[in-house]
N, C-alpha and C. Protein backbone atom coordinates (compact mmCIF):
# COMPACT_ATOMS: atom_id res chain seq x y z
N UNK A 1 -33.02 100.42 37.65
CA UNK A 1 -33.28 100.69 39.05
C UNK A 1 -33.14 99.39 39.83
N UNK A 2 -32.09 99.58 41.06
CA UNK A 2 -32.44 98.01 41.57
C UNK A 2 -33.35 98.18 42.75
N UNK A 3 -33.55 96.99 43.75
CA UNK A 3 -34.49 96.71 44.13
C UNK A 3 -33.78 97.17 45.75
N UNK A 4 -35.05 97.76 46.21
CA UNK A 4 -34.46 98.41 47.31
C UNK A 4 -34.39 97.40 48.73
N UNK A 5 -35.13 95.84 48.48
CA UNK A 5 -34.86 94.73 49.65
C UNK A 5 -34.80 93.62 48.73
N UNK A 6 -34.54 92.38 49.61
CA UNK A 6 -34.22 91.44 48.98
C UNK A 6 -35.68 90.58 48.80
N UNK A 7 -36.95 91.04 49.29
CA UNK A 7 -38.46 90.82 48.87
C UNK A 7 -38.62 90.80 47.91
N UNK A 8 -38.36 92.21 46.95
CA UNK A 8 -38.27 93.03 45.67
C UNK A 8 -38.26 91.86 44.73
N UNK A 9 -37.12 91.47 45.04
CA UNK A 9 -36.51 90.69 43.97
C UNK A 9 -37.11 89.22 43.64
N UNK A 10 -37.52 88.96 42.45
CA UNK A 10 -38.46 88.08 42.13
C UNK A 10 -37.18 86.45 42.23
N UNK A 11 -38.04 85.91 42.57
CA UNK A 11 -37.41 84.34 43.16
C UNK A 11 -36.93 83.28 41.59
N UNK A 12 -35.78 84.11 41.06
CA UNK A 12 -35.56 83.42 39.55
C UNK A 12 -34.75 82.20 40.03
N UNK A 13 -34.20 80.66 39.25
CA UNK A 13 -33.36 80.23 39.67
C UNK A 13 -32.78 79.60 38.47
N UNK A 14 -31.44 79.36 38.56
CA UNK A 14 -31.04 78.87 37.17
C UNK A 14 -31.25 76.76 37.00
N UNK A 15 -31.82 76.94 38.65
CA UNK A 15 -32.05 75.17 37.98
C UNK A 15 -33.58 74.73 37.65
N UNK A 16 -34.20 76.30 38.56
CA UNK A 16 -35.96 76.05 38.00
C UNK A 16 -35.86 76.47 36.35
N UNK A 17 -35.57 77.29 35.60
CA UNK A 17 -34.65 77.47 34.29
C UNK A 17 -34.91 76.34 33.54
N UNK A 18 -33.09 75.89 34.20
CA UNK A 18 -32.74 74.31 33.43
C UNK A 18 -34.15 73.10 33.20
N UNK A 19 -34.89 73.37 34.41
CA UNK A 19 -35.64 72.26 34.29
C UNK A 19 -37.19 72.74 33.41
N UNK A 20 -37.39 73.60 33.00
CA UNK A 20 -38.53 74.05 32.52
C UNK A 20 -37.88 73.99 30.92
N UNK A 21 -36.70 74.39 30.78
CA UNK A 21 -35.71 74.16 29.43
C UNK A 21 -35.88 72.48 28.81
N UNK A 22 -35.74 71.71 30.14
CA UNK A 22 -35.43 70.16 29.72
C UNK A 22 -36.53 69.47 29.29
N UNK A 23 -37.86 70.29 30.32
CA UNK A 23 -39.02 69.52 29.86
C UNK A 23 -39.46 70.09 28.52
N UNK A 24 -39.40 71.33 28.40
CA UNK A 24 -39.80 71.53 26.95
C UNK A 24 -39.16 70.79 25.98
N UNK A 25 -37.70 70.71 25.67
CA UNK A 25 -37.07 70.06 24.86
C UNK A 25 -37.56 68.61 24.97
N UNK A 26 -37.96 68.04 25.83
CA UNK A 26 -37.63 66.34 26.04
C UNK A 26 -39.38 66.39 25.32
N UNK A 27 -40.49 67.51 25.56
CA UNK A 27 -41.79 67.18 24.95
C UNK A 27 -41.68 67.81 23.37
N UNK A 28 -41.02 68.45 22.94
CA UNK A 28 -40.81 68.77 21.56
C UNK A 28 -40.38 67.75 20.76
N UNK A 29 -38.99 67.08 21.55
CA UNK A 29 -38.54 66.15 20.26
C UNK A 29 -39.14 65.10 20.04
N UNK A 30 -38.77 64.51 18.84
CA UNK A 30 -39.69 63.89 18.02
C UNK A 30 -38.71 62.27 18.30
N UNK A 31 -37.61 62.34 18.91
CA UNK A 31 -36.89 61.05 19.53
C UNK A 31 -35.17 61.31 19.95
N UNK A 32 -34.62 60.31 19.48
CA UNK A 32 -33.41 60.43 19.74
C UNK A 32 -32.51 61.10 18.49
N UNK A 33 -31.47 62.55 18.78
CA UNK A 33 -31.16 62.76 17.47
C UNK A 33 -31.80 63.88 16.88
N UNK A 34 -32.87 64.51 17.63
CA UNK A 34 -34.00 65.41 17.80
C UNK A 34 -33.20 66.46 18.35
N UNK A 35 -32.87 66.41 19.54
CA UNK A 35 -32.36 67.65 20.31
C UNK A 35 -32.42 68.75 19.64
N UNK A 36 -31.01 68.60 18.81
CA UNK A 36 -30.80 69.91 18.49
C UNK A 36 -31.65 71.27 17.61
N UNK A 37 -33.27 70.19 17.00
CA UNK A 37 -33.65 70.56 16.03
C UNK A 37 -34.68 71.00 17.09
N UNK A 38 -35.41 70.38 17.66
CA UNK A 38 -36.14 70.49 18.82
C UNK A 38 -36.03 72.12 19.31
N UNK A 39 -34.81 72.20 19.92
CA UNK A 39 -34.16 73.53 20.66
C UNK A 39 -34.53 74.53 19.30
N UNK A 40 -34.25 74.42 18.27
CA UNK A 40 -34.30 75.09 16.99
C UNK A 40 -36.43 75.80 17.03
N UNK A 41 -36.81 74.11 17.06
CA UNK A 41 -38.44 75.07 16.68
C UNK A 41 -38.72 75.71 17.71
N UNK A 42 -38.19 75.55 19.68
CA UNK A 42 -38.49 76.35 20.76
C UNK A 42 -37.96 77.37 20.16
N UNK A 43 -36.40 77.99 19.45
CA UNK A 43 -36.03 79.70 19.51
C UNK A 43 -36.93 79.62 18.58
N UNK A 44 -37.80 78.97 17.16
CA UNK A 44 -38.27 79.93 16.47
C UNK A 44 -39.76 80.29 16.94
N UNK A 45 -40.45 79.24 17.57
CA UNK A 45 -41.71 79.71 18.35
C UNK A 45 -41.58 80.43 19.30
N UNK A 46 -41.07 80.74 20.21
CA UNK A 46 -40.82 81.37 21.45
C UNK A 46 -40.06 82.48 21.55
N UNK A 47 -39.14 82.46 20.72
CA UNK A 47 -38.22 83.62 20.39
C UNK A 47 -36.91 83.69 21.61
N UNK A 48 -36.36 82.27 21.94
CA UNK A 48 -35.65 81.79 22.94
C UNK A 48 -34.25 81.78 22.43
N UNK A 49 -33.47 82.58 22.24
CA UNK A 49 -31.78 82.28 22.22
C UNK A 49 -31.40 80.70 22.26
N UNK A 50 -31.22 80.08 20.99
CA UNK A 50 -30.77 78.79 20.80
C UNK A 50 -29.67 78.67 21.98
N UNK A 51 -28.89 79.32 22.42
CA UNK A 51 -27.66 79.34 23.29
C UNK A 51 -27.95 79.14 24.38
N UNK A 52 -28.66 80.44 24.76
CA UNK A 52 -29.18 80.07 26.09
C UNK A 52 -30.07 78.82 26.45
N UNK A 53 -30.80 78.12 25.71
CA UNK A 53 -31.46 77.26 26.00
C UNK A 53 -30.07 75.81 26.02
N UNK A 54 -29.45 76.11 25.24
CA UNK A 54 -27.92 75.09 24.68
C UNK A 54 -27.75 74.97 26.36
N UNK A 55 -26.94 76.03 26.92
CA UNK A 55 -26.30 76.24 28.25
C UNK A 55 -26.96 75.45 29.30
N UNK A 56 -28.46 75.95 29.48
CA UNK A 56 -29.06 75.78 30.28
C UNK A 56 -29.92 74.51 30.47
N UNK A 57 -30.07 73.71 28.96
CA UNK A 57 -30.10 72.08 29.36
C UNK A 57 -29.07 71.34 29.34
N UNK A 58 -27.81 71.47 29.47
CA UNK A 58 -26.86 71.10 29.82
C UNK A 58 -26.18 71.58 31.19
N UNK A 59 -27.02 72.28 31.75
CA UNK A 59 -26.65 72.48 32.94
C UNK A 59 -25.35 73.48 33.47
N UNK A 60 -24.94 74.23 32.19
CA UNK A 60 -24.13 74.65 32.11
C UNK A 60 -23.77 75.99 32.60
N UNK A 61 -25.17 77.14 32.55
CA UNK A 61 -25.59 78.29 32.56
C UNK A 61 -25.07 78.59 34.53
N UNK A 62 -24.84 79.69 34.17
CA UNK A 62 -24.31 79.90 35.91
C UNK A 62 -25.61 81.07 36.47
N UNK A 63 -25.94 82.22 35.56
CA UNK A 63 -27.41 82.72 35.69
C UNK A 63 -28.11 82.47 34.68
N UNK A 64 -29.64 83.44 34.90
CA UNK A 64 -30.57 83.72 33.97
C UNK A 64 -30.85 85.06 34.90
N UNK A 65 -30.71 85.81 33.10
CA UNK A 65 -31.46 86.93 33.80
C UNK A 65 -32.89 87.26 34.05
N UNK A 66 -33.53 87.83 34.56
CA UNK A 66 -35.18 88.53 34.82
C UNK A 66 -35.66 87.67 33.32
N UNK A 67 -35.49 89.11 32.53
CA UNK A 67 -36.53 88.43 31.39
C UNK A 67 -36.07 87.35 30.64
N UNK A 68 -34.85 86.86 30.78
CA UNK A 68 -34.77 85.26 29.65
C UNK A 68 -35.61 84.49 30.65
N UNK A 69 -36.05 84.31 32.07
CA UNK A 69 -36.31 83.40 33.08
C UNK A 69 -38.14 83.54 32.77
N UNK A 70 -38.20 84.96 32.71
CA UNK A 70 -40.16 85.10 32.74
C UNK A 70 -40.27 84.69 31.31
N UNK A 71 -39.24 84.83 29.95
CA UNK A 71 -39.98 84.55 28.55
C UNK A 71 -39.76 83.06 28.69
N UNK A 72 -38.82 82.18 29.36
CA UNK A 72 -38.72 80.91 29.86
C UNK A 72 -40.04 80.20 29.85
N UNK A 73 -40.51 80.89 31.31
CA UNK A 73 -41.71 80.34 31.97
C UNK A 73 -42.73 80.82 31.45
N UNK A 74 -43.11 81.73 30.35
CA UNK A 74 -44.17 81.83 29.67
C UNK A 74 -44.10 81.02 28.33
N UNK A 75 -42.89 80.78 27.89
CA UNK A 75 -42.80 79.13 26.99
C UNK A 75 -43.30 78.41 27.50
N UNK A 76 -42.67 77.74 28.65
CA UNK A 76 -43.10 76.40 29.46
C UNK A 76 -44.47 76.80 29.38
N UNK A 77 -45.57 77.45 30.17
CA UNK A 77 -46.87 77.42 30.33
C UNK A 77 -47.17 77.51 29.10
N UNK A 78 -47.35 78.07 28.28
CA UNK A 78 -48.04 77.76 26.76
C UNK A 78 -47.68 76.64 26.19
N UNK A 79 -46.27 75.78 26.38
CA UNK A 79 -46.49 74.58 26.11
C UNK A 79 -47.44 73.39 27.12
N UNK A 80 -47.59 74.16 28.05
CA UNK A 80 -48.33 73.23 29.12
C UNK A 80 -49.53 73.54 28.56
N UNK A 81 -50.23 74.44 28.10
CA UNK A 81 -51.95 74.91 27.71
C UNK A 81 -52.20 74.25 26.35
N UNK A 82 -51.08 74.21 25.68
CA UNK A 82 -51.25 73.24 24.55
C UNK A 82 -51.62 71.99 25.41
N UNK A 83 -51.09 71.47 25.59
CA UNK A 83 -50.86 70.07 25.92
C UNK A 83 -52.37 69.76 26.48
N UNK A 84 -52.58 70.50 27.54
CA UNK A 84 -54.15 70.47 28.25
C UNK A 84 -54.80 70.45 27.46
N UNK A 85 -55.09 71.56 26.46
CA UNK A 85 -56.10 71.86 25.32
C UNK A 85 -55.87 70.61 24.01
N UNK A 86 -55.08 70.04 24.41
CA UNK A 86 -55.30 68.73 23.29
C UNK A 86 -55.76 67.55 24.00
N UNK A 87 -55.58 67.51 25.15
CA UNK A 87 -56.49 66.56 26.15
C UNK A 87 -57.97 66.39 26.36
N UNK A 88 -58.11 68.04 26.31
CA UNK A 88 -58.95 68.45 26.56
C UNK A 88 -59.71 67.78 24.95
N UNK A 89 -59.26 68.55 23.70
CA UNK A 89 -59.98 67.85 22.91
C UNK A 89 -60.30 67.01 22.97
N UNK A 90 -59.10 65.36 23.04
CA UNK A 90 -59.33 63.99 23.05
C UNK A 90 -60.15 63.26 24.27
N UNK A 91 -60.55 64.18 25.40
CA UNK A 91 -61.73 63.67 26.18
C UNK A 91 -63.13 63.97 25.14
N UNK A 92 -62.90 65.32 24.97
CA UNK A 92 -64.36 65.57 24.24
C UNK A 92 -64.61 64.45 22.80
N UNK A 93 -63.59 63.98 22.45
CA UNK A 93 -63.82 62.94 21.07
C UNK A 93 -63.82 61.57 21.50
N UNK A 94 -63.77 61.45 22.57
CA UNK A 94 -64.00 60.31 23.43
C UNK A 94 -65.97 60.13 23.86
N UNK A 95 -65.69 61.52 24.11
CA UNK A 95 -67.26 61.50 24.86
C UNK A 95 -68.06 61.95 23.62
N UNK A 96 -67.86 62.39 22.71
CA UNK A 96 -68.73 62.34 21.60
C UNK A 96 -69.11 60.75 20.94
N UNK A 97 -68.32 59.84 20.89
CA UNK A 97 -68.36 58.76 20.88
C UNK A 97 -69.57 58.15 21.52
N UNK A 98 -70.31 58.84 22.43
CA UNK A 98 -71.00 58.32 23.43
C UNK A 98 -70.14 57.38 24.83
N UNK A 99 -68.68 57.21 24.89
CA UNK A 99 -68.23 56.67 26.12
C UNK A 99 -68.50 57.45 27.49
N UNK A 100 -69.59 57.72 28.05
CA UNK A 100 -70.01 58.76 29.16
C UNK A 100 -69.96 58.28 30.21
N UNK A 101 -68.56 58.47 31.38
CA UNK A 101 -69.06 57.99 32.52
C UNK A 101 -68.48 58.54 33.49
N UNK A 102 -68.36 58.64 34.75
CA UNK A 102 -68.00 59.03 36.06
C UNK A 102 -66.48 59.54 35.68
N UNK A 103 -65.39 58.48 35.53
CA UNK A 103 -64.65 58.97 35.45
C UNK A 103 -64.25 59.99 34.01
N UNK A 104 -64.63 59.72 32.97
CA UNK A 104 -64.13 60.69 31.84
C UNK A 104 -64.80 61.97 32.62
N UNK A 105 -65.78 62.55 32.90
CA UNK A 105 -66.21 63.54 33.18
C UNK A 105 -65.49 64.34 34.23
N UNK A 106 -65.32 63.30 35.48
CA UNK A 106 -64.04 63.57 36.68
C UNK A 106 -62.33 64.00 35.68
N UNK A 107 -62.41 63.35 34.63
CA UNK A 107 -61.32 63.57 34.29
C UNK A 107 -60.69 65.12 33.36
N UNK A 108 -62.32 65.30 32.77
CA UNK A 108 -62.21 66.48 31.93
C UNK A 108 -62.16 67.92 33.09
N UNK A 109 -63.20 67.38 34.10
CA UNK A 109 -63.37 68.31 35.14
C UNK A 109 -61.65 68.87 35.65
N UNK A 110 -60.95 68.00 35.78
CA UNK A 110 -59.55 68.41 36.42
C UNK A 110 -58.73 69.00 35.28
N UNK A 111 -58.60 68.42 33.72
CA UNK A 111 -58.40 69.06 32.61
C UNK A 111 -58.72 70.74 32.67
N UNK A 112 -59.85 70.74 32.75
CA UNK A 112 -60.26 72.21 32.65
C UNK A 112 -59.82 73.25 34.18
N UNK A 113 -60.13 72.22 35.08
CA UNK A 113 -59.26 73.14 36.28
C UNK A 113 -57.75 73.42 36.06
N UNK A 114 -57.13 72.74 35.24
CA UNK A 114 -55.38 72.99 35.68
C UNK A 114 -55.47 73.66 34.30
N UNK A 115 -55.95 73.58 33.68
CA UNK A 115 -56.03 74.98 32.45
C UNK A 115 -56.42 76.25 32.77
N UNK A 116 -57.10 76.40 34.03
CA UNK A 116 -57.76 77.45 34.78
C UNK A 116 -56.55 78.08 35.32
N UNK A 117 -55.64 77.30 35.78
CA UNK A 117 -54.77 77.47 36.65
C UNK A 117 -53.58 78.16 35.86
N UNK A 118 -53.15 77.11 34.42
CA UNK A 118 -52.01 78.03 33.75
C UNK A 118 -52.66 79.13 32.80
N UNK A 119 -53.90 79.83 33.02
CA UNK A 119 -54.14 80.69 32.31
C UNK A 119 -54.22 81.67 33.08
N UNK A 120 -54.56 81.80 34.60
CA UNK A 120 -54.02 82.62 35.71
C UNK A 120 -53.16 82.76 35.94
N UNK A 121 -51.28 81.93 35.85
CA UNK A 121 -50.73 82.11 36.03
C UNK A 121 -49.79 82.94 34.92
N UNK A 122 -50.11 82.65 33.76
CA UNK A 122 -49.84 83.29 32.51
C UNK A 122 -50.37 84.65 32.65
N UNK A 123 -51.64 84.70 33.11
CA UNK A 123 -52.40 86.10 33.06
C UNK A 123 -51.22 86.92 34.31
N UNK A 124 -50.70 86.41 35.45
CA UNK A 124 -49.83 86.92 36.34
C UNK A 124 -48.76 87.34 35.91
N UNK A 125 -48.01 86.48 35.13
CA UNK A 125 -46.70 86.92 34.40
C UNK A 125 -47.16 88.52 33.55
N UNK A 126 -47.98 87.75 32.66
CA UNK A 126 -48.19 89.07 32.07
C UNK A 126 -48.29 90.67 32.91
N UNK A 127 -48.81 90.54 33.95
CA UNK A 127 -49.06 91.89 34.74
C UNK A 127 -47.77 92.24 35.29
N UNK A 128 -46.83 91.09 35.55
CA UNK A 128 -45.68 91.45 36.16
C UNK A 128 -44.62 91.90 35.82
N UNK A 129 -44.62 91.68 34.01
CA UNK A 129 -43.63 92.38 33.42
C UNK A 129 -43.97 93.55 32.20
């Protein structure tokens, strides 16, 4: 069924794509020489078409459709909630240490807000498809 205005239609782009593609790859690999293996553990965790991800950090890809773009951006955010949630640990093993002060606490405080944030926005995707 297509979309009966151009509202309808959800705001995909193939360079917001590319760039959610690049950062995952560039935080996966393990250095230079990595790439290709990198792209390898994103299709097997994520379940991402080695190709399409090929195309599209190379800048190559001319679209993305609907769902390669939302299973995209629900990669990207679960690699972003990792990332928080290991921060998140290494404040708390910081402050178990007894190092307690203004800023670690300011710092965990914003940790846990932008985890607030990609778990709402994750929770959104989910309703939307």
């Amino acid at each position: 069924m297509f979309p009966k205005s151009r509202k309808d239609v959800p705001a995909m782009s193939v360079a917001v794509a590319t760039g959610y593609v690049r950062r995952m790859v560039q935080r996966e690999s393990k250095g230079p020489g990595d790439i290709e293996n990198a792209m390898r553990r994103i299709e097997q965790t994520y379940g991402l078409p080695f190709w399409s991800l090929w195309y599209l950090r190379k800048g190559k890809a001319k679209t993305c459709d609907t769902s390669l773009f939302a299973r995209i951006e629900g990669a990207y955010l679960d690699m972003c909630q990792r990332e928080v949630n290991g921060l998140l640990h290494e404040i708390a093993t910081v402050a178990a240490r007894g190092a307690r002060d203004v800023d670690l606490a300011d710092m965990e405080a914003k940790a846990e807000a932008l985890a607030e944030r990609i778990a709402a926005r994750k929770q959104a995707l989910r309703k939307a498809s």
